[in-house]
Protein backbone atom coordinates (compact mmCIF):
# COMPACT_ATOMS: atom_id res chain seq x y z
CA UNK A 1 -167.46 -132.48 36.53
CA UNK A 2 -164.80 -132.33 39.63
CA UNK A 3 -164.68 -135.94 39.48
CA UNK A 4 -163.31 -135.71 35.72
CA UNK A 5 -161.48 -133.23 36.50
CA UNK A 6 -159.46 -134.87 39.41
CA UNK A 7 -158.95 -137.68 37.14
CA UNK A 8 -157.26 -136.27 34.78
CA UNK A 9 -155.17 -134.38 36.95
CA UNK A 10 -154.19 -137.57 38.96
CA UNK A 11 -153.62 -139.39 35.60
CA UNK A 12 -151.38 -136.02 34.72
CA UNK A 13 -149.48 -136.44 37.79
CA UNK A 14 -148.80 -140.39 37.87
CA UNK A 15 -147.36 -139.82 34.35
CA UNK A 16 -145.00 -136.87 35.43
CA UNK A 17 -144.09 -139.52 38.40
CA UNK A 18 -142.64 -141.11 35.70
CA UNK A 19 -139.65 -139.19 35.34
CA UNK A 20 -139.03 -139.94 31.93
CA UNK A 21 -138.67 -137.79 28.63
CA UNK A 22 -138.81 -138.67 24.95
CA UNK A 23 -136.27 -137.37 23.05
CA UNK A 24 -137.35 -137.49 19.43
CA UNK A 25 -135.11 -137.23 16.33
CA UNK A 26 -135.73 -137.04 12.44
CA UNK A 27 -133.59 -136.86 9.81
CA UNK A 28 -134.20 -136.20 5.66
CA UNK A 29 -131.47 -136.89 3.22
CA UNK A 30 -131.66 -134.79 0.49
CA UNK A 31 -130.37 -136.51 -2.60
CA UNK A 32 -128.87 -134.31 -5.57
CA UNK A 33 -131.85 -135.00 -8.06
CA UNK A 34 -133.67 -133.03 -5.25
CA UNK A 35 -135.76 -136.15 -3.54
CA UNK A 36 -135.88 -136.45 0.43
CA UNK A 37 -135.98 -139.45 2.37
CA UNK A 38 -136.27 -139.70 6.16
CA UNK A 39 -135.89 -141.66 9.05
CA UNK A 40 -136.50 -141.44 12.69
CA UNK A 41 -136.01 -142.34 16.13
CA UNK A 42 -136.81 -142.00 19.76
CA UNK A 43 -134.38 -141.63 22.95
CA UNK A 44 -136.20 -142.19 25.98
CA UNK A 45 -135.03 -140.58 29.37
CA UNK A 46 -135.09 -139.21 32.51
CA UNK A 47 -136.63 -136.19 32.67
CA UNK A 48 -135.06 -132.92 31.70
CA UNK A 49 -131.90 -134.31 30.91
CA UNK A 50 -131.45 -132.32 27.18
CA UNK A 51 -128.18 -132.74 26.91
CA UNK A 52 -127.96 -136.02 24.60
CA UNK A 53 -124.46 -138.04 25.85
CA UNK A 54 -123.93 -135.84 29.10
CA UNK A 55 -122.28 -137.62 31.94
CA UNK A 56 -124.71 -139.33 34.09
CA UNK A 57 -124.75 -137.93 38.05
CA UNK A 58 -124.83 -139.88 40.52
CA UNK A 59 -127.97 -141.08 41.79
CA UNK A 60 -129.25 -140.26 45.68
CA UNK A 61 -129.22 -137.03 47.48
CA UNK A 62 -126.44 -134.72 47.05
CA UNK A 63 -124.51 -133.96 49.92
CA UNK A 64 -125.62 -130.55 51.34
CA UNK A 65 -129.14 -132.22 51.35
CA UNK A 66 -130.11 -133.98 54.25
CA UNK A 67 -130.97 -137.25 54.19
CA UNK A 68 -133.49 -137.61 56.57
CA UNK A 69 -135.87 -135.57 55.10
CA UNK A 70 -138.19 -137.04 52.30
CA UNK A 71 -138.65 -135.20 48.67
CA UNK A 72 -141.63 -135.23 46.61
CA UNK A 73 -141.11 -137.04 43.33
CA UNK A 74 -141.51 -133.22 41.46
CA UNK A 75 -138.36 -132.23 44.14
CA UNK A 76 -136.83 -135.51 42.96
CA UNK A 77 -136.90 -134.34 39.10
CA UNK A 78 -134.38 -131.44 39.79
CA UNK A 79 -131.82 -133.44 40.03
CA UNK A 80 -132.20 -135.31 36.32
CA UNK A 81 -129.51 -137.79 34.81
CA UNK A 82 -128.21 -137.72 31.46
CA UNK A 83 -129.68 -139.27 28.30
CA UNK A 84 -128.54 -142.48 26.81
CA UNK A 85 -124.84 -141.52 25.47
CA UNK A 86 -123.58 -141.56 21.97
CA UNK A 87 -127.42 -141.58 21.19
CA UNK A 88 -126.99 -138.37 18.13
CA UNK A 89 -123.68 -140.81 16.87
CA UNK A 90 -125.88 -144.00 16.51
CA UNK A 91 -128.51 -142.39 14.66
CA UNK A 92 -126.40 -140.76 12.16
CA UNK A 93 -124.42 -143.56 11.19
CA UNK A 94 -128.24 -145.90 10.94
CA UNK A 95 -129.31 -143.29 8.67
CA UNK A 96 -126.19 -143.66 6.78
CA UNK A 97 -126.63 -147.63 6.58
CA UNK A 98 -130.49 -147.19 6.44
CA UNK A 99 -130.11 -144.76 2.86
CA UNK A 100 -126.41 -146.05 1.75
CA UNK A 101 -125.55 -142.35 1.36
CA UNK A 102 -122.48 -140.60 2.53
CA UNK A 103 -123.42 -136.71 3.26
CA UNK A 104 -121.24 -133.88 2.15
CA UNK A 105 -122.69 -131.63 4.51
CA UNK A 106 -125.13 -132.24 7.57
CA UNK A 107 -127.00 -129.35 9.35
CA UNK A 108 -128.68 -130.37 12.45
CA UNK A 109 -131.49 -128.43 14.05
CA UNK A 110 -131.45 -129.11 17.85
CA UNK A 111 -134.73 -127.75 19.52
CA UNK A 112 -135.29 -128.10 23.06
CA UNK A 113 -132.11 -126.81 24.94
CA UNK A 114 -131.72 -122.91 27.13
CA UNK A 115 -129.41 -120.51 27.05
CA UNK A 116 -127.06 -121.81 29.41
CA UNK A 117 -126.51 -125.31 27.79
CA UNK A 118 -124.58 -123.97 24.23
CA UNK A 119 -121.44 -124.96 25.44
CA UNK A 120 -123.00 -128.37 26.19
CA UNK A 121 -124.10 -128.53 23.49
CA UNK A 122 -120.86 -127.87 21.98
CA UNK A 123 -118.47 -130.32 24.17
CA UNK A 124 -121.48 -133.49 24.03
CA UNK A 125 -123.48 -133.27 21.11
CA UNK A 126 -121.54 -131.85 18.33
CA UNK A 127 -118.62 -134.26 19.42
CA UNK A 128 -120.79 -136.92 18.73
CA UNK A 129 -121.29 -135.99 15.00
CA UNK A 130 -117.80 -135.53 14.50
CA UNK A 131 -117.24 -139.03 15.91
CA UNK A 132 -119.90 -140.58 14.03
CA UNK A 133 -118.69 -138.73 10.45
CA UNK A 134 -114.91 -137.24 11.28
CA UNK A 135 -114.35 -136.26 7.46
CA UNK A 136 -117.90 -134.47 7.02
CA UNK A 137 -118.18 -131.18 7.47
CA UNK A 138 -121.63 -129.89 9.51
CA UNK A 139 -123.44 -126.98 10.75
CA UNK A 140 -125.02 -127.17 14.10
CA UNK A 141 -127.73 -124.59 15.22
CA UNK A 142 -129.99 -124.65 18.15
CA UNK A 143 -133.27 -123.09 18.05
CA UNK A 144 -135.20 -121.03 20.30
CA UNK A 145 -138.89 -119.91 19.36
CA UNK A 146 -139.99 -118.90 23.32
CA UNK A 147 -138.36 -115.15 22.93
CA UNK A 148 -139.49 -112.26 23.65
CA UNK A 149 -137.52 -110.48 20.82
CA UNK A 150 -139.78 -108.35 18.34
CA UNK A 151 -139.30 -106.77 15.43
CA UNK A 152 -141.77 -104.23 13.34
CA UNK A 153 -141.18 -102.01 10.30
CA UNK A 154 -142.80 -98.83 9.22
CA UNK A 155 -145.09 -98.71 6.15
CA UNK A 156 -147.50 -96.28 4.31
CA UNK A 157 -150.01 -97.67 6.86
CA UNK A 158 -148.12 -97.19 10.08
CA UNK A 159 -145.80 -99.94 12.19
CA UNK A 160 -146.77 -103.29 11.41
CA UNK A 161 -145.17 -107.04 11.52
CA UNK A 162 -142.22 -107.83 9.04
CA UNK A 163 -143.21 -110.07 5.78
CA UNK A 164 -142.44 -113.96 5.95
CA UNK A 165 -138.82 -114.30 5.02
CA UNK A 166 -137.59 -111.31 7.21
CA UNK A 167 -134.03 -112.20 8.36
CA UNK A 168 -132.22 -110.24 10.89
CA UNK A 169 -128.60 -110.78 10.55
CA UNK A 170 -126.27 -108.42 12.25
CA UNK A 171 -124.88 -106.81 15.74
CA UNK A 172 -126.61 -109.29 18.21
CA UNK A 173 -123.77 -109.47 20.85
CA UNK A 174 -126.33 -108.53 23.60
CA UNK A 175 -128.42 -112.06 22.97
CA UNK A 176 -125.46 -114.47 22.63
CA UNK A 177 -121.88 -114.02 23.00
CA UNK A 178 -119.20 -115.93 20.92
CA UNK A 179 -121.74 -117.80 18.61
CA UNK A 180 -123.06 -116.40 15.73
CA UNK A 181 -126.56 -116.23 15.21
CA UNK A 182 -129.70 -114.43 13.35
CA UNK A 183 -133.63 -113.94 13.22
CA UNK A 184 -136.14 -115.79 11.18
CA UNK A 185 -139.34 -114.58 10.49
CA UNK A 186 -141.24 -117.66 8.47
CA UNK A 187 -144.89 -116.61 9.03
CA UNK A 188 -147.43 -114.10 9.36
CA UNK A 189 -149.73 -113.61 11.84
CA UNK A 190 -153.08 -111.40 11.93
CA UNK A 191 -153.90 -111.34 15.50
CA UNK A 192 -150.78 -110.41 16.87
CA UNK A 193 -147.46 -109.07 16.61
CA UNK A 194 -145.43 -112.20 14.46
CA UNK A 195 -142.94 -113.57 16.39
CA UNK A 196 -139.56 -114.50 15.15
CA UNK A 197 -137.71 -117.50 15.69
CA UNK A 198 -133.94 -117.68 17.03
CA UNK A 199 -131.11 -119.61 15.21
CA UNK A 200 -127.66 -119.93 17.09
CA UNK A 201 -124.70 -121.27 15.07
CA UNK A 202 -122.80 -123.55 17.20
CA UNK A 203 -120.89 -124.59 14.88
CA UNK A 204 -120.51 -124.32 10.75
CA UNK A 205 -117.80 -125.64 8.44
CA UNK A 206 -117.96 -123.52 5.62
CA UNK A 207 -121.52 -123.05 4.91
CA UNK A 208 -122.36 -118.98 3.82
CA UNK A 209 -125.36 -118.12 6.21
CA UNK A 210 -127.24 -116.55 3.36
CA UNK A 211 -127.60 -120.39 1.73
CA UNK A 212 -128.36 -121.60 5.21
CA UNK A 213 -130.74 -118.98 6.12
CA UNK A 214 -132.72 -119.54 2.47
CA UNK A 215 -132.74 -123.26 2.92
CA UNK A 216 -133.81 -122.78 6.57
CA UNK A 217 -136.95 -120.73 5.17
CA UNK A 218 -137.53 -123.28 2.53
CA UNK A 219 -137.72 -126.13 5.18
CA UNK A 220 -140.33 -124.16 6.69
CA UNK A 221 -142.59 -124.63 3.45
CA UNK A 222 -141.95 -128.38 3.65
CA UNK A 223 -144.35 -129.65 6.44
CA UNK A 224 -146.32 -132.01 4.66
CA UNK A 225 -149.82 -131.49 6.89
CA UNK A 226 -149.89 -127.72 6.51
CA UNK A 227 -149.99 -126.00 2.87
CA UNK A 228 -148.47 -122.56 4.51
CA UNK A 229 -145.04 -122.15 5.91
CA UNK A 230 -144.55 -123.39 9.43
CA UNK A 231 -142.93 -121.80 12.17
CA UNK A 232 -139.68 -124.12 12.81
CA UNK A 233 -138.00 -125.86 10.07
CA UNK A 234 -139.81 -129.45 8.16
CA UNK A 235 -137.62 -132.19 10.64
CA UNK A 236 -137.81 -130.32 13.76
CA UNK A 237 -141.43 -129.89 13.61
CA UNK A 238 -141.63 -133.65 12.59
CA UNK A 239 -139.22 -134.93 15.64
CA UNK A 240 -141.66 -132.92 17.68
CA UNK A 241 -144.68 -134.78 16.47
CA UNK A 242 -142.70 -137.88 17.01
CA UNK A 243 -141.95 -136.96 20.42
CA UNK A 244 -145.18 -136.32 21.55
CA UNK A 245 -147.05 -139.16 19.70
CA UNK A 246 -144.44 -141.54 21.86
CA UNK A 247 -144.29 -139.71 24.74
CA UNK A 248 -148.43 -139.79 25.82
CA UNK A 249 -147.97 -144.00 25.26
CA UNK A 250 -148.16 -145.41 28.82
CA UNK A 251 -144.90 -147.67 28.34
CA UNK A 252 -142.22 -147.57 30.17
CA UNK A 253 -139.09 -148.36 28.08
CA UNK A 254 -140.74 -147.56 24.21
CA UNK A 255 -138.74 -149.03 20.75
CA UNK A 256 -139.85 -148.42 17.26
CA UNK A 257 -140.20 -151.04 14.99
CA UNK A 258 -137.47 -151.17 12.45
CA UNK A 259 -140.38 -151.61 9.82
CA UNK A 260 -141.20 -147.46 10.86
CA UNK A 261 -137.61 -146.24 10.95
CA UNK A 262 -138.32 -144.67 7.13
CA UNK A 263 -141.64 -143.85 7.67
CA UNK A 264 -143.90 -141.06 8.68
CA UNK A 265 -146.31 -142.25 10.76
CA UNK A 266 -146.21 -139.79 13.21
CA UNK A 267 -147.65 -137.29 10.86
């Protein structure tokens, strides 16, 4: 048994050596007789660089580090480049070539970013859907689901979880400042106190949160290998899957076949 268990670990540790990351996007067009279509793709990295398009540092030690002294590859990995840039641009306009559809409105989930990084966010990413689209209009919201934020309400039968569909909406100034923001409860849970998931608006042209927050909740209803709502939205879950399913492949530099751009094979 400690022989298995030393293999896996050193198997664990020559793939974290690899200072890579696969950054995983999926996107569904939503056509106005109601039909979706999706594509995907994969953006692979050094690892934890989140920021898709952020300027690259410069490689070697920084200067208050002495260069003498040798680093561990995990030391190495605090000092992460950025991803591939324009990567969020390139997709958008394939999916636009791939489906021959012009979108009135796109909403992007991003998943996969902290706290500190909204402004980021804001300067790299969303700049890179305006570039791609300049006369659409979008909504941009990141997504946190590791919070410690809890809500119950008070019933004939004492404090208990909220129902699916709970939305908090209102004074949240002490979680973010300058970005507005809300509370989505899509599940239940029977074991535990439910716990909600966080949606900060980074940006939104026009869109009246009530319509995004119901078609937020809807999207949770849309995973096609569960029957029962889901906890994040139908392509974040999927990009996800997609990241995962690419990211345990021992390859170095991985491309998808255009033949699996529309498909779901991930699933």
């Amino acid at each position: 048994m400690s022989i298995t268990i030393k293999k896996v670990f050193e198997e664990q540790k020559k793939r974290y050596r690899q200072r890579r990351s696969i950054g995983g996007f999926v996107g569904v067009v939503i056509t106005k007789d109601g039909k979706f279509h999706t594509s995907c793709a994969i953006n692979p990295h050094e690892a934890r660089a989140e920021i898709m398009g952020e300027h690259r540092k410069p490689k070697g030690p920084s200067p208050e580090m002495d260069p003498t002294k040798e680093f561990a590859p995990e030391e190495v990995l605090d000092r992460p480049e950025g991803c591939e840039d324009n990567a969020l641009s390139k997709f958008i306009l394939r999916i636009v070539s791939e489906h021959k559809v012009t979108p009135d409105h796109i909403i992007i989930y991003r998943d996969g970013v902290g706290g500190s990084q909204f402004d980021a966010v804001r300067d790299y990413e969303v700049q890179q859907v305006t570039s791609a689209l300049p006369r659409v209009s979008m909504t941009y919201l990141v997504i946190q689901k590791g919070i410690h934020t809890r809500f119950f309400i008070e019933g004939p039968q004492g404090v208990a979880s909220p129902p699916p569909g709970t939305i908090y909406y209102g004074d949240l100034s002490l979680y973010i400042e300058n970005y507005e923001n809300f509370f989505l409860i899509p599940t239940t849970c029977n074991l535990s106190t439910v716990k909600p998931v966080h949606y900060i608006l980074i940006r939104n042209d026009g869109l009246p949160v009530r319509e995004l927050q119901q078609l937020t909740y809807c999207f949770c209803h849309l995973y096609p290998n569960w029957t029962n709502s889901i906890k994040l939205p139908f392509p974040t879950q999927a990009a996800h899957k997609l990241s995962y399913l690419v990211g345990d492949l021992k390859i170095d530099k991985p491309v998808l076949h255009a033949h699996l751009h529309r498909s779901l094979f991930y699933l």
